[in-house]
Every structure is written in structure tokens, then in C-alpha cells.
Protein backbone atom coordinates (compact mmCIF):
# COMPACT_ATOMS: atom_id res chain seq x y z
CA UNK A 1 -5.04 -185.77 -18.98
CA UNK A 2 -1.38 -185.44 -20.49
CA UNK A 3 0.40 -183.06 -18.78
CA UNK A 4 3.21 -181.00 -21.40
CA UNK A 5 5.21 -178.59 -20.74
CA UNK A 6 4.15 -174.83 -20.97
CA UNK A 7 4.05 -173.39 -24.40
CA UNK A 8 7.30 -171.81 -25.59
CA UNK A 9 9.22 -174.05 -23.11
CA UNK A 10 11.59 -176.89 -23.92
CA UNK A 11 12.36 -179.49 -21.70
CA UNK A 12 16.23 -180.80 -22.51
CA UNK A 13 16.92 -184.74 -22.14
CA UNK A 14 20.30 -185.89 -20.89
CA UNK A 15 21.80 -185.71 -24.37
CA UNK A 16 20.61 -182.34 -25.04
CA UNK A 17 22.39 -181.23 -21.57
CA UNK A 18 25.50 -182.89 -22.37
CA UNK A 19 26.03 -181.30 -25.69
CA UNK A 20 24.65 -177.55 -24.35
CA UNK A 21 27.52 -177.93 -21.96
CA UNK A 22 30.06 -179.22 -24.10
CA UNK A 23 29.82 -175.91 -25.55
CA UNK A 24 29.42 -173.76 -22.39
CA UNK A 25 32.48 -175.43 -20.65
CA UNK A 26 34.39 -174.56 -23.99
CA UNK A 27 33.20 -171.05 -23.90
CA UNK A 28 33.84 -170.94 -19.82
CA UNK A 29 37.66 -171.65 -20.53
CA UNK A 30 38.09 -168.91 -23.08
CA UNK A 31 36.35 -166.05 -20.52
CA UNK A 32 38.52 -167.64 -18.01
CA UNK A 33 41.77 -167.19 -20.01
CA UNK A 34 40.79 -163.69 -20.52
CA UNK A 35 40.84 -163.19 -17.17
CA UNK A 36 36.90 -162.86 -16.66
CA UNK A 37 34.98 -163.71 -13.59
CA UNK A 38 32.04 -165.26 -13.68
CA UNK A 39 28.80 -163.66 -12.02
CA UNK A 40 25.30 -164.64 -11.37
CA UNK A 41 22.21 -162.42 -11.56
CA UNK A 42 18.12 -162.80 -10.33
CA UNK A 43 16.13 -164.31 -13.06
CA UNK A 44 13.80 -161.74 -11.59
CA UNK A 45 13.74 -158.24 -11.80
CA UNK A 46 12.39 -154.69 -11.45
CA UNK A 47 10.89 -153.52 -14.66
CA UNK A 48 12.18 -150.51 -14.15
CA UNK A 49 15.13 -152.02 -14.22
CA UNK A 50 14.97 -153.59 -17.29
CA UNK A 51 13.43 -150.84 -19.08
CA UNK A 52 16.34 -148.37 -17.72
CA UNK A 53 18.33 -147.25 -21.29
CA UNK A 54 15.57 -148.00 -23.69
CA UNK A 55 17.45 -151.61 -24.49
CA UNK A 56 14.13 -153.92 -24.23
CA UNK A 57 10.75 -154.01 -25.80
CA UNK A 58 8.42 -153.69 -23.06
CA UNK A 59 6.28 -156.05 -24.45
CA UNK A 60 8.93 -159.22 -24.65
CA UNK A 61 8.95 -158.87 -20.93
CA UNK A 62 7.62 -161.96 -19.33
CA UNK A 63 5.73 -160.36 -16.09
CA UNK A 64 5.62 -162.04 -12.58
CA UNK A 65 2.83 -161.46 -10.47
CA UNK A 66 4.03 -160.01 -6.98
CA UNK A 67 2.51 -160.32 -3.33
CA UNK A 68 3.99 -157.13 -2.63
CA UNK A 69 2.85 -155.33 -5.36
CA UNK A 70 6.15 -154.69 -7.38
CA UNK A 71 6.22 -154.50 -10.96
CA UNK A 72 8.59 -158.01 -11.50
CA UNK A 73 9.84 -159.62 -15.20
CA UNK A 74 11.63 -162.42 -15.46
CA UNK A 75 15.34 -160.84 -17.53
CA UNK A 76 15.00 -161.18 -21.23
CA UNK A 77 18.65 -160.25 -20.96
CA UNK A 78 21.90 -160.29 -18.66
CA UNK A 79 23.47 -156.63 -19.10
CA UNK A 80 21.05 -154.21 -17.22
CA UNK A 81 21.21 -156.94 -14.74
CA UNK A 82 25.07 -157.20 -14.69
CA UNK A 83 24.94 -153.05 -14.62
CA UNK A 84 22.53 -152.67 -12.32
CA UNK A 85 24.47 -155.25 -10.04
CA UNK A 86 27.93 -153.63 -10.46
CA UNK A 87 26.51 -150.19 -9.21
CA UNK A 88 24.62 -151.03 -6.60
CA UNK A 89 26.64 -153.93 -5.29
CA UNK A 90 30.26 -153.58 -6.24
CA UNK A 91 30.29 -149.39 -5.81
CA UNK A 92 34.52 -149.03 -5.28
CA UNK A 93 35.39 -152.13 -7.20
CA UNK A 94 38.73 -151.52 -9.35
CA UNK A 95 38.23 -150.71 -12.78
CA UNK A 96 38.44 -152.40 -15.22
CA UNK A 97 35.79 -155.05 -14.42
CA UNK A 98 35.64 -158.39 -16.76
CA UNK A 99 32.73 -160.45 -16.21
CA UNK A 100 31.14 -163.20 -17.94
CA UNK A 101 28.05 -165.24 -17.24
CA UNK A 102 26.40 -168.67 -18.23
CA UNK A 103 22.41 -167.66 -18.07
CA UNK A 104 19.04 -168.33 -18.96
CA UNK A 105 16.82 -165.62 -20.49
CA UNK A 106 13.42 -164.86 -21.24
CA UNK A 107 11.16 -163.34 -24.05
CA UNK A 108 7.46 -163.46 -24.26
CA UNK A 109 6.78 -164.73 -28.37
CA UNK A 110 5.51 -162.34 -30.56
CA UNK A 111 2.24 -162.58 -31.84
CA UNK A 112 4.54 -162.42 -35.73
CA UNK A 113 6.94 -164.89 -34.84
CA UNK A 114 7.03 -168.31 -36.19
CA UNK A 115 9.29 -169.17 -33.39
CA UNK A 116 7.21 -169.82 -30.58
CA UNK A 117 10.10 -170.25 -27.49
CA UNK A 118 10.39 -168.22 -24.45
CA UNK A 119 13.01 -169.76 -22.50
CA UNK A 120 16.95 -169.55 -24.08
CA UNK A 121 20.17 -170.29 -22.94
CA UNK A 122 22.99 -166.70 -23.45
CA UNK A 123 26.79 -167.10 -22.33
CA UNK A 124 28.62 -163.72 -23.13
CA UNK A 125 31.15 -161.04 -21.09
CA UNK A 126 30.87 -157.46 -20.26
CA UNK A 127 33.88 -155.77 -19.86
CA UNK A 128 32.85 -152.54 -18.11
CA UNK A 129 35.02 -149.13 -16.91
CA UNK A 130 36.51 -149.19 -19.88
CA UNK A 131 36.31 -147.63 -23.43
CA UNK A 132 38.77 -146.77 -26.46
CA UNK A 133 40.28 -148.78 -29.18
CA UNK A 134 41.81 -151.65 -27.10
CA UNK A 135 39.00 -152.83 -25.40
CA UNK A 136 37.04 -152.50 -28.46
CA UNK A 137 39.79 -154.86 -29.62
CA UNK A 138 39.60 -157.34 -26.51
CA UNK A 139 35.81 -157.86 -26.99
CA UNK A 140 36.12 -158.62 -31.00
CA UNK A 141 38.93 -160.93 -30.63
CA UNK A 142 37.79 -162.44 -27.56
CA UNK A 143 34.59 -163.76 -29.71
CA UNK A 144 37.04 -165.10 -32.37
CA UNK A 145 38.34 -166.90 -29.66
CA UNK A 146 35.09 -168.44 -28.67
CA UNK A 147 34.50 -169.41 -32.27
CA UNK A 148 37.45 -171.08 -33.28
CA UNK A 149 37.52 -172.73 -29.82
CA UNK A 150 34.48 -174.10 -30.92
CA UNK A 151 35.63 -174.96 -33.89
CA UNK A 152 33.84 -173.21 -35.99
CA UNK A 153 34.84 -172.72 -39.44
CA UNK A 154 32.49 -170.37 -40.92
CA UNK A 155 31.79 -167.28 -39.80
CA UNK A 156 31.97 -163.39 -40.27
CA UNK A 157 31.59 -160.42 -37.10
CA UNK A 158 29.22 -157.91 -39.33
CA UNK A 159 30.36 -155.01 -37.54
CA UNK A 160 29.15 -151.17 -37.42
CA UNK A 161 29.27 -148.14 -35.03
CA UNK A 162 25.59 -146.77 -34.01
CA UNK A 163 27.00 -143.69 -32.69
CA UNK A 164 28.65 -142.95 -36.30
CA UNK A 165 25.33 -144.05 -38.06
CA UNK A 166 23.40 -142.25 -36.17
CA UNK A 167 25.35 -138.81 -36.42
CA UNK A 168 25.11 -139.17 -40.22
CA UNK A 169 21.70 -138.72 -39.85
CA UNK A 170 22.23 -135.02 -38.29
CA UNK A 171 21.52 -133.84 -42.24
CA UNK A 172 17.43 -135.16 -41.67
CA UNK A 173 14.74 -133.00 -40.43
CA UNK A 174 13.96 -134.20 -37.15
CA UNK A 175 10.65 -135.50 -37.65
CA UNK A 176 12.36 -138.09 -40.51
CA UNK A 177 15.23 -139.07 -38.36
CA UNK A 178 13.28 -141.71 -36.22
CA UNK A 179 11.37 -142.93 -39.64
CA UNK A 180 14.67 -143.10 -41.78
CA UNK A 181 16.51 -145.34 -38.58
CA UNK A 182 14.06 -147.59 -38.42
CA UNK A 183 13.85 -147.60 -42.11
CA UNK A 184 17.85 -148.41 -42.52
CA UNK A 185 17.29 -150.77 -39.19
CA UNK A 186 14.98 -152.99 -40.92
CA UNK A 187 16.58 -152.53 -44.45
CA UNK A 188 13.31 -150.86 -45.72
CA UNK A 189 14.39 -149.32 -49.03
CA UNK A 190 10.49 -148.68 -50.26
CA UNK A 191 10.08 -146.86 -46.80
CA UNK A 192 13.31 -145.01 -47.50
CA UNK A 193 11.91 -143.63 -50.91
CA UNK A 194 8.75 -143.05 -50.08
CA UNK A 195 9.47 -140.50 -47.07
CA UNK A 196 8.65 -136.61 -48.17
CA UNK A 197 12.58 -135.46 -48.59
CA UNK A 198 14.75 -133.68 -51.44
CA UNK A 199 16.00 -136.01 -54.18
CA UNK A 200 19.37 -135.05 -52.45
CA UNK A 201 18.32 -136.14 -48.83
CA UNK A 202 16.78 -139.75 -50.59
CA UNK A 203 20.02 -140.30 -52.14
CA UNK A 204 21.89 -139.87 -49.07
CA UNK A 205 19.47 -141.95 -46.80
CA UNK A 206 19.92 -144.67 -49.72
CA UNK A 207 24.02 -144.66 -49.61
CA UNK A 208 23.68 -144.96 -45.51
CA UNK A 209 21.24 -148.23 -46.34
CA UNK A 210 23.81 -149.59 -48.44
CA UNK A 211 26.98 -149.01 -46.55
CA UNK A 212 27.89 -152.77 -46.18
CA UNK A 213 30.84 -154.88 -47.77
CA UNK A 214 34.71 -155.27 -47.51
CA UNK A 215 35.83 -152.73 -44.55
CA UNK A 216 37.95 -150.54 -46.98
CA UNK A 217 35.32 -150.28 -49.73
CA UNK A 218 32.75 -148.89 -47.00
CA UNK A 219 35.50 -146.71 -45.13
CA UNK A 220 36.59 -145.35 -48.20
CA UNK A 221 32.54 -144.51 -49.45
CA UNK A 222 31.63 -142.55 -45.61
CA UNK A 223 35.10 -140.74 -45.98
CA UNK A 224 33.74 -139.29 -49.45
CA UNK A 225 31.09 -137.62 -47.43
CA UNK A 226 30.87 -134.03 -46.21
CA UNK A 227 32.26 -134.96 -42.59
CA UNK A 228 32.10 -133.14 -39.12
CA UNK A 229 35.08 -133.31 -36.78
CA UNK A 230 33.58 -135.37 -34.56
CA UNK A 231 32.25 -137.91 -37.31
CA UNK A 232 35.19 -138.10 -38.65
CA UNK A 233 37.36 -138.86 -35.65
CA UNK A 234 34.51 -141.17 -35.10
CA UNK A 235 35.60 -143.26 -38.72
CA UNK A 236 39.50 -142.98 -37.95
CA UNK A 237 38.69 -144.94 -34.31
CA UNK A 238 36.42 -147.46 -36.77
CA UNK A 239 39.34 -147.52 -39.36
CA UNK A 240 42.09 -148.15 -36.55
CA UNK A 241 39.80 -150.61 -34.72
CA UNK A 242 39.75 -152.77 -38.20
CA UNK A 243 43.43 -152.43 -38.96
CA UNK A 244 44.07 -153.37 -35.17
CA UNK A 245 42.02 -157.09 -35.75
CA UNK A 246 43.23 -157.11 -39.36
CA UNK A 247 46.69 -157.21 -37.98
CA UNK A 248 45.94 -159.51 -34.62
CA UNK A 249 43.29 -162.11 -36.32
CA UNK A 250 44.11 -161.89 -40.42
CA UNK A 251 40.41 -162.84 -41.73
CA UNK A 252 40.36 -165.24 -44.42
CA UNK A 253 38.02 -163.53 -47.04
CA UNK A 254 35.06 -164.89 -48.46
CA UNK A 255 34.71 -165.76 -51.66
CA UNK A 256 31.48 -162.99 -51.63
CA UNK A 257 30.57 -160.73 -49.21
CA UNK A 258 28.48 -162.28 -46.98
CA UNK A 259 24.99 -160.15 -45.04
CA UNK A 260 22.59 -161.16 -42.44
CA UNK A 261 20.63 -158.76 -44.24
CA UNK A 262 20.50 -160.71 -47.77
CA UNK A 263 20.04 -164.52 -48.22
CA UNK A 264 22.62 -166.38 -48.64
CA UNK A 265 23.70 -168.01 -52.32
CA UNK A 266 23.37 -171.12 -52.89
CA UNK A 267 27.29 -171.78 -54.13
CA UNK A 268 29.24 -173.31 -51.34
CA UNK A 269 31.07 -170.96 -49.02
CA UNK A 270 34.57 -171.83 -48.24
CA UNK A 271 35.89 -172.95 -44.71
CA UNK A 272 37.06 -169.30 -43.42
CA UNK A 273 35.98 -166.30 -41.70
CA UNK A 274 35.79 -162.45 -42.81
CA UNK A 275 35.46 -159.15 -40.76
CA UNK A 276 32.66 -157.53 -42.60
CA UNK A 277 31.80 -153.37 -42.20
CA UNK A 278 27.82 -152.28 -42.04
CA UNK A 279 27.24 -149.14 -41.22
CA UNK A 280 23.26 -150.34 -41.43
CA UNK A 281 23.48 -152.36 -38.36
CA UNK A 282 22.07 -149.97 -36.21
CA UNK A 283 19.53 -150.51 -33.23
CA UNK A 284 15.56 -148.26 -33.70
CA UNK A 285 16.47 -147.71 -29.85
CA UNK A 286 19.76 -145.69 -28.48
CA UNK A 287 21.02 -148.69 -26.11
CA UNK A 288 24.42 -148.87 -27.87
CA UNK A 289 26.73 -145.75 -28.03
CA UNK A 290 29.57 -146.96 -30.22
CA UNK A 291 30.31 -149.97 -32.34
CA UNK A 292 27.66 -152.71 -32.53
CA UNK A 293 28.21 -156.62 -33.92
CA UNK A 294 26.88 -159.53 -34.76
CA UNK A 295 28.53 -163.16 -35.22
CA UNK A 296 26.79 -164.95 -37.92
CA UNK A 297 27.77 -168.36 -39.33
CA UNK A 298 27.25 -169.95 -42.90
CA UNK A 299 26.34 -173.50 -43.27
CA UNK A 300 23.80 -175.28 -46.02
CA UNK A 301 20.94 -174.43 -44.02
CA UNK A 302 21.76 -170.97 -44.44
CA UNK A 303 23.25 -168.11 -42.18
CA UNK A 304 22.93 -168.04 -38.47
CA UNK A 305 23.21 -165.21 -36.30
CA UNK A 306 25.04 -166.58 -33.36
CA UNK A 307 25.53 -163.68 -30.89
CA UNK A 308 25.17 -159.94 -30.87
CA UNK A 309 27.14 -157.16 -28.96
CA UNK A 310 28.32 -153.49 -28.60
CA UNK A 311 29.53 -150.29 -26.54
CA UNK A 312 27.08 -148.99 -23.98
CA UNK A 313 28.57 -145.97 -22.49
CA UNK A 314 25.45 -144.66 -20.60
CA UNK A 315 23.73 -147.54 -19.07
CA UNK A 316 25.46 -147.40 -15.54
CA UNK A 317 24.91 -144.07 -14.92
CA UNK A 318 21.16 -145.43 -15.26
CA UNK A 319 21.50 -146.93 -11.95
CA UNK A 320 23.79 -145.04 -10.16
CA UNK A 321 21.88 -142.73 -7.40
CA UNK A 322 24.56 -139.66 -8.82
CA UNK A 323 23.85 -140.53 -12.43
CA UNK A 324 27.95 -141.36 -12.46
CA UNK A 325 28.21 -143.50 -15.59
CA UNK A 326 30.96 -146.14 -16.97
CA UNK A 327 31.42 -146.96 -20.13
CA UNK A 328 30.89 -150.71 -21.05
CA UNK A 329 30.80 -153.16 -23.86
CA UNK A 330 29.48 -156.49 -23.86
CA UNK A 331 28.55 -159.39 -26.33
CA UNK A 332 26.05 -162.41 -25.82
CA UNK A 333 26.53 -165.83 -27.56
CA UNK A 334 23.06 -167.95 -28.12
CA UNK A 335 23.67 -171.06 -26.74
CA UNK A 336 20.66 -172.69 -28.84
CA UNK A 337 22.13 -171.63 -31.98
CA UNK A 338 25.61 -172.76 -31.60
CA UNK A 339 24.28 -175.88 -30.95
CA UNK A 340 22.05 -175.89 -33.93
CA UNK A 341 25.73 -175.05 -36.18
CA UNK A 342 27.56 -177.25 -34.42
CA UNK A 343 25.82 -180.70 -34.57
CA UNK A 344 26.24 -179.96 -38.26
CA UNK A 345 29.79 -180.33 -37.59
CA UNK A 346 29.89 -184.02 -35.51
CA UNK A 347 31.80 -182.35 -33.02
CA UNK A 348 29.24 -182.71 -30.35
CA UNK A 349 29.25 -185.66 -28.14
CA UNK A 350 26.73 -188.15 -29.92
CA UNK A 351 25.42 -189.80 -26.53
CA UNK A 352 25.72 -189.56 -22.70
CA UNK A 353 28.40 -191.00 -20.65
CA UNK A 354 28.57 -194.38 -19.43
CA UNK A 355 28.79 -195.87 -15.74
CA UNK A 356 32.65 -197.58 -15.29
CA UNK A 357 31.11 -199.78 -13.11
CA UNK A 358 27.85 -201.88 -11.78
CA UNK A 359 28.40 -202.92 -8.40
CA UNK A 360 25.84 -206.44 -7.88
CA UNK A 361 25.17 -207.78 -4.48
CA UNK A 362 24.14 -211.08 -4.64
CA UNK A 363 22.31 -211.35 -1.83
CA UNK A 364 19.74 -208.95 0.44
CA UNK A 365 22.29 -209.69 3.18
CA UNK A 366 25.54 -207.72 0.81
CA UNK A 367 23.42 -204.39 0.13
CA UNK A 368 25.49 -203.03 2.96
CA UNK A 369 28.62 -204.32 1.65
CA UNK A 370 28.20 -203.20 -1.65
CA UNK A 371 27.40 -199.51 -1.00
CA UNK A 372 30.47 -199.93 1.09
CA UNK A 373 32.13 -201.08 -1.88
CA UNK A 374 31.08 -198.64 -4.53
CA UNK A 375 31.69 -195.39 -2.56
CA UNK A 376 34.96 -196.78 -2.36
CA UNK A 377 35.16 -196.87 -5.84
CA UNK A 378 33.88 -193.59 -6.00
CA UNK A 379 36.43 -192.12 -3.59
CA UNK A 380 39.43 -193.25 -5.58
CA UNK A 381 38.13 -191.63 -8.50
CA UNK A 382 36.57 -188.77 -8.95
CA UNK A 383 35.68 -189.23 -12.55
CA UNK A 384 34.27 -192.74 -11.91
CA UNK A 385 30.75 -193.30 -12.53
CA UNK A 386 29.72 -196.31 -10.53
CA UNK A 387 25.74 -197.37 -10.01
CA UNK A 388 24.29 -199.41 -7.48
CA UNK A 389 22.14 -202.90 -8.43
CA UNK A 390 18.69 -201.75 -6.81
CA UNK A 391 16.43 -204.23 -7.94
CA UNK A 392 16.05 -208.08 -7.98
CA UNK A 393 16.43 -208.86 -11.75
CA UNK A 394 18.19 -212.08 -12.62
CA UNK A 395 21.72 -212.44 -13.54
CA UNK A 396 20.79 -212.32 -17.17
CA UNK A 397 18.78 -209.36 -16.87
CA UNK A 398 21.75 -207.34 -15.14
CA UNK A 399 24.07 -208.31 -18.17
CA UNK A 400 21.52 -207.42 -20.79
CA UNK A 401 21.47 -204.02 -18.69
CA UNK A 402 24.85 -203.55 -18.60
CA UNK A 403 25.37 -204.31 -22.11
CA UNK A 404 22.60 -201.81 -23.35
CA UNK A 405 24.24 -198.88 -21.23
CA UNK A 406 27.74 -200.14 -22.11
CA UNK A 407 28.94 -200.69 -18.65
CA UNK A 408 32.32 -202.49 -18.99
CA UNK A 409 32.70 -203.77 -15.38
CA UNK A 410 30.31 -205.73 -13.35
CA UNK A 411 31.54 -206.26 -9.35
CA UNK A 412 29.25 -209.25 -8.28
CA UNK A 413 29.27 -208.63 -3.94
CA UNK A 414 29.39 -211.44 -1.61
CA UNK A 415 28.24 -210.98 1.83
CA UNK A 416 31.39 -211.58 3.02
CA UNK A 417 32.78 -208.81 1.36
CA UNK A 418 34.38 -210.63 -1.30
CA UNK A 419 34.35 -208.91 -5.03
CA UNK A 420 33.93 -211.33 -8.41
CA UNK A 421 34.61 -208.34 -11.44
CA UNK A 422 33.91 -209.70 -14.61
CA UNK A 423 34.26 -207.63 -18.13
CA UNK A 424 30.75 -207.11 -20.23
């Protein structure tokens, strides 16, 4: 019998781990210089927990059969957990509260999805008690950060506002408004014309699909519309939210507007980034409450959404036993497709690291005086890597050894104590 790992499960070799936290450490520093604080959640939870706000399909839930009869998934995500955490743990914490986390998640595959993994690797922030322009701000140009710590060159933040999408479909009967969200969700234009509306209703469902592109061309086209107060206040904070980036991280424009919606051109994209607009990246489900993003990269493969994020100004009150809610915004960063961008790039280490040193007693008698010897080694130096000689190969074999896992030093221990190093 050959024993494999469980379908939609990866195991990662040394390499593998090495390069996944090459980028985490990288991603740790930036949160850090923000001033966030890392926390760590249950793999497990409540369902209820994780169905609280509407955020998760019920059916990507991996359930966990419990002795005590509780209804238990492991977290396809980290923010209801983070939430759920801050309310019923940290109750009288100063606001605001920046927290990041480093975390595996799961998601039972779709029946419709060629991509057959469960198990993934997130780091992101939430930055909750909070809302208004600046920590919009903080969140957007704290992912730039990440990126160009990264050292990433390509790359866009599509960004929209679901709370400004979604009031611009106030016009639609109600029984369309569900159909014609999920329609502009999924950028369904046959759905879109097909649904029983006025010519003058189809027309305006179609702009809303199409409200994508350069920030000013798409600000410009929703301030041509017949506006409420509200919705309009709603598309000056948008407008002063892009000006405020424009002015702190000046994108580099693309040479074409770029859409995780569209695929991508074949013509070479320049090394630069862009701040693109969508007002059709909206969520079917009412998790987010104000502006919604995604990071997507462009390499020859093609584009790559790397993270996804947005204001959730209800979900805390989910949790807390007086229905007193926060406001919040948060962003998560797939680990497993950074990496996939990145080794593109040669920036990732290209093997593991090597021992300093191969301590060798020659005799049975000098095993005590070599482990003496090497955790003195080890004490000096931190950052040493020193093994131990456990077998009873030959001289020749331990240099071959050495040689193949391009140890430099070889201590040869005599059972008096005395040390021979020689250079491999």
C-alpha cells in the first residue's frame, strides 16, 4: 500500500518552506512597521460563527465531526475569526486595533473547480474601530508596501466601493436587484440583457457592468448619473480616497488598462503598477460595506489575483451580545500565489541553507566530547548551523557528505578533546 497524502492537500519539502517564508518574514516586517500586532486564531470554529455576516459559502466549509455535538469547520478564512476574537476576548481594548496574522485556511473544492486544493497559506491585517478616508488610505498603501517589499514589479489594486454599487441599483425592481448583482458580479452581460426590464433600466444595468478603467474616466461616467445625496457623498469619499494614494504612491500607468475580468493581451506589459477603478467588483453577498480590492499581478503566464480586501462595518456587531458594532477593514495576501509570481522573478532563495560546520568524532570514546564541542559552537552563534557525525561511515564517505551538502568546515574530535578543522 502507498500511503499519499489526502486529496486537496500538499505536503511542502524544505525548499518549498524556505521560500513560503522568505515571503512571510518580508510581509511580517511591513505589518510590523505599521505598527500591527500579530494574533493567532483556532483553526476550528463554530459554524455559526463563520456563517455570521453572510461572508462564506456554506458549502466551502470543511466540517469537523464533534464528540460534543457542536456544529465545528475548520476557518476558510481569518476575519470572522479575528472579529469574533476581538469582541469576545479583547471587550475594552483601545481603539484603533491593528492586527495582522500569518495563517492557514481551508476550503472544501468545488465540484467545478479544476483546482483541486483545500489547504492555503493567507497573511493579511485588519485594522478595526476605525473608518473614513485615512484608514481607507492606510490599508491601500500598506499593500503597496507589501508589494514592492516584495519586489514586485507588476501589479494594479482594481478597486471599487460595494456600498456605492450597490445603492445604484436602488432604480431596479426588487425582485431584479439580486439577479442583476450577481449578473454584474460574475460579468454576465447575456444575463444582464436577457432580464424582463425597460430598454432604459438594460441600459443602465449595462453602464454599471462596464464601469471599469482609468479612475477619472469612471468617476467622471457615475457623476453623469442622476445621483442621491448619499450616493453622491459616497463618490466624493471614492474620488478623495484616489486623489489621497494618487498623491502618496504616484502609480505608474499601464500602457492599457489592465482587468481581472478580461484576459490579458499578449503584448508585453511594462515594469509598473496602476490604481485601477471598477465599480463591477462587487460581492453576490453583503459582507463588505464600503470599498472592496483586489491586488492582481501581470506576468507571461497571465494575471494573478494575489490578495483581496475591503470595509466591513457590520461584522462585529455580529458577535457582540448588544449588537454594538465597529467598523473594520481588512485585506488577505495568498501566500501560494505570491510564490507562484515570484519564482518568476529569481528572487526566491533557490535551495536550503547549509550546515557551517560537521563536527566528526573519531572514535566511539569522543561522542561525548564532540556534542560537548558542537553546542559550544552553537552557543557562540546563534546563526550557526552545526550537525553532529551519527554514523560510522569512513573518512571518505563524510567528505563526499560534506561536499554534497556544501559544508565548509569539518572538526575531526579526538578523545582527548583535541579539534583537527579542515576546509571542504
Amino acid at each position: 500500500m502507498v500511503y499519499q497524502s489526502p486529496s486537496g492537500a500538499r505536503d511542502l519539502l524544505p525548499l518549498d518552506v524556505v521560500q513560503k517564508r522568505w515571503i512571510e518574514e518580508r510581509l511580517q516586517q511591513v505589518f510590523r512597521r505599521w505598527g500591527y500586532h500579530r494574533i493567532i486564531t483556532s483553526s476550528l470554529e463554530r459554524l455559526d460563527t463563520l456563517m455570521a455576516g453572510g461572508a462564506i459559502q456554506p458549502s466551502t466549509v470543511l466540517r469537523v465531526q464533534s464528540s460534543e455535538d457542536e456544529d465545528l469547520g475548520l476557518r476558510p478564512e481569518l476575519t470572522a475569526s479575528i472579529a469574533r476574537t476581538v469582541v469576545t476576548r479583547m471587550a475594552g481594548s483601545a481603539y484603533p486595533l491593528r492586527l495582522y496574522y500569518n495563517a492557514n485556511v481551508f476550503r472544501r473544492a468545488q465540484d467545478n473547480s479544476h483546482n483541486r486544493q483545500q489547504e492555503f497559506y493567507q497573511a493579511g491585517v485588519e485594522l478595526l474601530g476605525v473608518g473614513g478616508l485615512l484608514a481607507d488610505a492606510e490599508t491601500l498603501l500598506l499593500v503597496m508596501d507589501c508589494l514592492q517589499t516584495l519586489g514586485l514589479q507588476q501589479w494594479s489594486i482594481v478597486l471599487g466601493d460595494a456600498g456605492l454599487t450597490r445603492s445604484l441599483l436602488s432604480p431596479f425592481p426588487d425582485s431584479l436587484q439580486s439577479k442583476i448583482r450577481t449578473a454584474i458580479a460574475n460579468l454576465d452581460r447575456v444575463a444582464l440583457e436577457t432580464l424582463p426590464m425597460s430598454e432604459e433600466l438594460r441600459d443602465r444595468a449595462l453602464l454599471l457592468l462596464d464601469l471599469r478603467g482609468k479612475p477619472e474616466i469612471v468617476l467622471e461616467q457615475v457623476a453623469s448619473l442622476d445621483l442621491k445625496p448619499a450616493q453622491r457623498a459616497s463618490l466624493n469619499n471614492l474620488k478623495s480616497l484616489i486623489e489621497l494614494l494618487s498623491t502618496t504612491h504616484p502609480p505608474q500607468t499601464f500602457q492599457q488598462s489592465v482587468s481581472t475580468n478580461y484576459p490579458p493581451s499578449p503584448a508585453p506589459l511594462p515594469t509598473a503598477h496602476s490604481l485601477l477603478l471598477d465599480l463591477s467588483l462587487i460581492q453576490s453577498l453583503d459582507y463588505y460595506t464600503g470599498i472592496v480590492f483586489e491586488v492582481v499581478s501581470h506576468h507571461p503566464s497571465g494575471i494573478q489575483v494575489l490578495g483581496q480586501g475591503g470595509r466591513y462595518d457590520q461584522l462585529l456587531g455580529l458577535y457582540d451580545p448588544q449588537a454594538k458594532s465597529h467598523p473594520g477593514i481588512g485585506f488577505a495576501l495568498h501566500i501560494e500565489h505570491l510564490h507562484q509570481v515570484l519564482l518568476l522573478t529569481g528572487q526566491l532563495p533557490q535551495q536550503t541553507p547549509t550546515s557551517d560546520w560537521l563536527i566528526v568524532p573519531e572514535t566511539a570514546q569522543a561522542y561525548p566530547v564532540a556534542l560537548a564541542y558542537a553546542q559550544n559552537l552553537r552557543m557562540t552563534n546563534d546563526h550557526l548551523r552545526v550537525e553532529l557525525e551519527l554514523g560510522s561511515r569512513t573518512p571518505s564517505e563524510v567528505y563526499d557528505y560534506a561536499r554534497h551538502r556544501l559544508i565548509p568546515q569539518i572538526a575531526w574530535i579526538q578523545v582527548s578533546g583535541e579539534a583537527k578543522v579542515e576546509k571542504v
